[in-house]
Protein backbone atom coordinates (compact mmCIF):
# COMPACT_ATOMS: atom_id res chain seq x y z
CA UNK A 1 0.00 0.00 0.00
CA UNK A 2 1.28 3.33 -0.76
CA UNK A 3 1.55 5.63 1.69
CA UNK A 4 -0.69 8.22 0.31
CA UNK A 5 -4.09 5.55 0.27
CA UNK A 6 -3.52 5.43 3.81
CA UNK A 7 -6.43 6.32 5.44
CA UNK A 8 -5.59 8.43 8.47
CA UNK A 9 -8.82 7.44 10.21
CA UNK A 10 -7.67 4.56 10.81
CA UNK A 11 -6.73 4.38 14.57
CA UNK A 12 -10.89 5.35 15.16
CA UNK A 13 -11.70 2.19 13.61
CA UNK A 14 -9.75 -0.19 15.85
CA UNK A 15 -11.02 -1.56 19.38
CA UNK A 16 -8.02 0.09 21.35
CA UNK A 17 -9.13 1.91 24.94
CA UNK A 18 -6.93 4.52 24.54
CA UNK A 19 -8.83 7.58 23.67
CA UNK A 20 -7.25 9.31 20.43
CA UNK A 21 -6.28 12.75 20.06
CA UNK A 22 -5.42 14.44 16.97
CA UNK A 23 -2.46 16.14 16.40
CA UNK A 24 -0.96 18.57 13.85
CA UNK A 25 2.47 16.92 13.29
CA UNK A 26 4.06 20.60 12.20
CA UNK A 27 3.24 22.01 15.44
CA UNK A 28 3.36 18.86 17.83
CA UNK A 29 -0.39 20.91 19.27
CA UNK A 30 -3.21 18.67 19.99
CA UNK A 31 -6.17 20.31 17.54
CA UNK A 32 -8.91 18.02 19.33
CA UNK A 33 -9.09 15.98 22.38
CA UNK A 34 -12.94 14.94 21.71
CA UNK A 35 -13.51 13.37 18.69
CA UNK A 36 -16.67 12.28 16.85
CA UNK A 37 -16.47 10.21 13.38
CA UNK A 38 -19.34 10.98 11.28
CA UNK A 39 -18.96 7.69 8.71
CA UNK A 40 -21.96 6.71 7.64
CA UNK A 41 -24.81 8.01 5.43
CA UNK A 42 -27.25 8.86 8.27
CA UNK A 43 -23.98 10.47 10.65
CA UNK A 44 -22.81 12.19 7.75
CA UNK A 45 -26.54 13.84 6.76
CA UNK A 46 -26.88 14.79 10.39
CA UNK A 47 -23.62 16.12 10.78
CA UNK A 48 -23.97 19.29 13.29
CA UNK A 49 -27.51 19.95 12.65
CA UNK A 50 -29.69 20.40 15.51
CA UNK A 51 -26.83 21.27 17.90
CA UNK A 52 -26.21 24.77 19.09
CA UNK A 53 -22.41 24.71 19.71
CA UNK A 54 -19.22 22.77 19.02
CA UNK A 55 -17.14 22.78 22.36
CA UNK A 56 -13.76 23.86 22.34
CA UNK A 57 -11.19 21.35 21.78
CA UNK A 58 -14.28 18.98 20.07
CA UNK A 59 -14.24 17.77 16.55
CA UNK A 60 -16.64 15.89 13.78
CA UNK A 61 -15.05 14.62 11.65
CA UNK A 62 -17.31 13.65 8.32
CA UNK A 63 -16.06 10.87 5.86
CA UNK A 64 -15.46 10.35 3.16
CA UNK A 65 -16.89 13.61 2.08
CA UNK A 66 -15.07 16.58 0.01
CA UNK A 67 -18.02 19.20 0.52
CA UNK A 68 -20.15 20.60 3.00
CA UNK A 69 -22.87 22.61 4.08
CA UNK A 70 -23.96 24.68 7.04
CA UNK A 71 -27.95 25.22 5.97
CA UNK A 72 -30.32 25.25 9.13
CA UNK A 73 -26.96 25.51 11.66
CA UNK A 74 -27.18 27.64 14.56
CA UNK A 75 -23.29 28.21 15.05
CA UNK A 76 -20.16 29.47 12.59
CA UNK A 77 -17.51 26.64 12.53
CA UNK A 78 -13.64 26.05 11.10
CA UNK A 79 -13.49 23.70 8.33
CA UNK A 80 -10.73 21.94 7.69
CA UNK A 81 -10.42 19.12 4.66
CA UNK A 82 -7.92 16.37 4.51
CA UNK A 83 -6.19 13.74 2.37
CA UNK A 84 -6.92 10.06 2.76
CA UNK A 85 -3.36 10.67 4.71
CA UNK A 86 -4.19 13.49 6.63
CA UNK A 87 -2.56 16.02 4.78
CA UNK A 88 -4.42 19.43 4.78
CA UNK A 89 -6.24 19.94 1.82
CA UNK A 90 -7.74 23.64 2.49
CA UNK A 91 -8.64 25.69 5.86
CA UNK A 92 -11.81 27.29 5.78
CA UNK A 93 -12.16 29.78 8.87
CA UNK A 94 -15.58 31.29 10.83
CA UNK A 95 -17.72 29.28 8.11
CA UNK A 96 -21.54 30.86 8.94
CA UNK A 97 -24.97 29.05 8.55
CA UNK A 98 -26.24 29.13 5.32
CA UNK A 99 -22.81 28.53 3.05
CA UNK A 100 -20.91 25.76 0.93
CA UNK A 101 -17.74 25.07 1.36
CA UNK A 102 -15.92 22.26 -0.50
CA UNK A 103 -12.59 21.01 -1.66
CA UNK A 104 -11.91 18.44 -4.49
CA UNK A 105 -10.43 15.53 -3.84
CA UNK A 106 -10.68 15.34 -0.41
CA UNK A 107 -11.20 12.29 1.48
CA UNK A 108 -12.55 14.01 4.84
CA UNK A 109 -13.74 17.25 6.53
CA UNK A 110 -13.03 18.37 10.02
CA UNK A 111 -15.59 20.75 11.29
CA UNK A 112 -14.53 22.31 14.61
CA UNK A 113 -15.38 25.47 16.70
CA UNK A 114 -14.68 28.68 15.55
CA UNK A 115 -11.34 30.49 15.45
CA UNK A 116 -9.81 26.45 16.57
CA UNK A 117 -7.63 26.47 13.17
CA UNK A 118 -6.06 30.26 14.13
CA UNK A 119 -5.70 28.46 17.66
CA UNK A 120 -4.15 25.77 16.67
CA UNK A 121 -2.27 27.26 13.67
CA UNK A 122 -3.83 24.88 10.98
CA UNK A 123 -2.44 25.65 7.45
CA UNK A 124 -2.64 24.10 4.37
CA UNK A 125 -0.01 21.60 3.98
CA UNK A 126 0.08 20.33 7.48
CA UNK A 127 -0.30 16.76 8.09
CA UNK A 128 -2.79 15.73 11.06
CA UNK A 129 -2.96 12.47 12.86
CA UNK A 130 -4.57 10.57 15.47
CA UNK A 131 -2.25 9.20 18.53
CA UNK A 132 -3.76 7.56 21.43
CA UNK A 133 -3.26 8.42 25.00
CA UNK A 134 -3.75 6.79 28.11
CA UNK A 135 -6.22 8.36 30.30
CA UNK A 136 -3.68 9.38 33.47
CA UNK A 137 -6.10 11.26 35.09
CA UNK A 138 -8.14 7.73 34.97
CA UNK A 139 -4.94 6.27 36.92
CA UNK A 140 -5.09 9.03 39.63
């Protein structure tokens, strides 16, 4: 397999209890510590509709998928679309209700709170990717 048809979703299909984070591998930052995988047809129609927020640090991510709308949301959101490898494929920033936003060729879309990608320093280029973590607070 070539490393570009690796699908960086991967590690949120497997059975491990670790809980995942993802990371932007430029900037070593975590860009979400709660994650929620939008990957099939009914998850990815529903996407954030019907919710009045996205908390800080939280993420859906929506696959596979290369476009996106925010019709009938209550909140403006960062989009962020990705590479089957994670690589980031375009940064859209303070998306409001009622737009489109898509990029071609993308194999996923992150959709996190506003201002998260000027946070977090997303750009395009970057490469994201999940690593788990124990819980050590769950040790304590």
């Amino acid at each position: 397999m070539r490393r570009a048809d690796y699908s960086f979703l991967e590690p949120l299909l497997g059975s491990s209890p670790a809980k995942p984070v993802l990371l932007n591998e430029r900037t070593g930052s975590v860009v979400a510590s709660e994650i929620e995988l939008a990957a099939d047809s009914a998850a990815r129609n529903r996407g954030l509709l019907g919710r009045s927020s996205l908390a800080p640090g939280a993420v859906m991510i929506i696959a596979p998928c290369n476009a996106i709308h925010t019709f009938f949301m209550k909140f403006t959101i960062d989009v962020v679309f990705v590479d089957r490898g994670g690589r980031v494929r375009k940064v859209y920033k303070a998306v409001r209700p009622w737009r489109i936003r898509m990029a071609l060729g993308s194999y996923a879309v992150l959709e996190l709170a506003r201002d998260a990608t000027n946070l977090q320093a997303i750009v395009v280029g970057d490469r994201l990717r999940f690593e788990s973590v124990q819980g050590s607070q769950d040790q304590q």
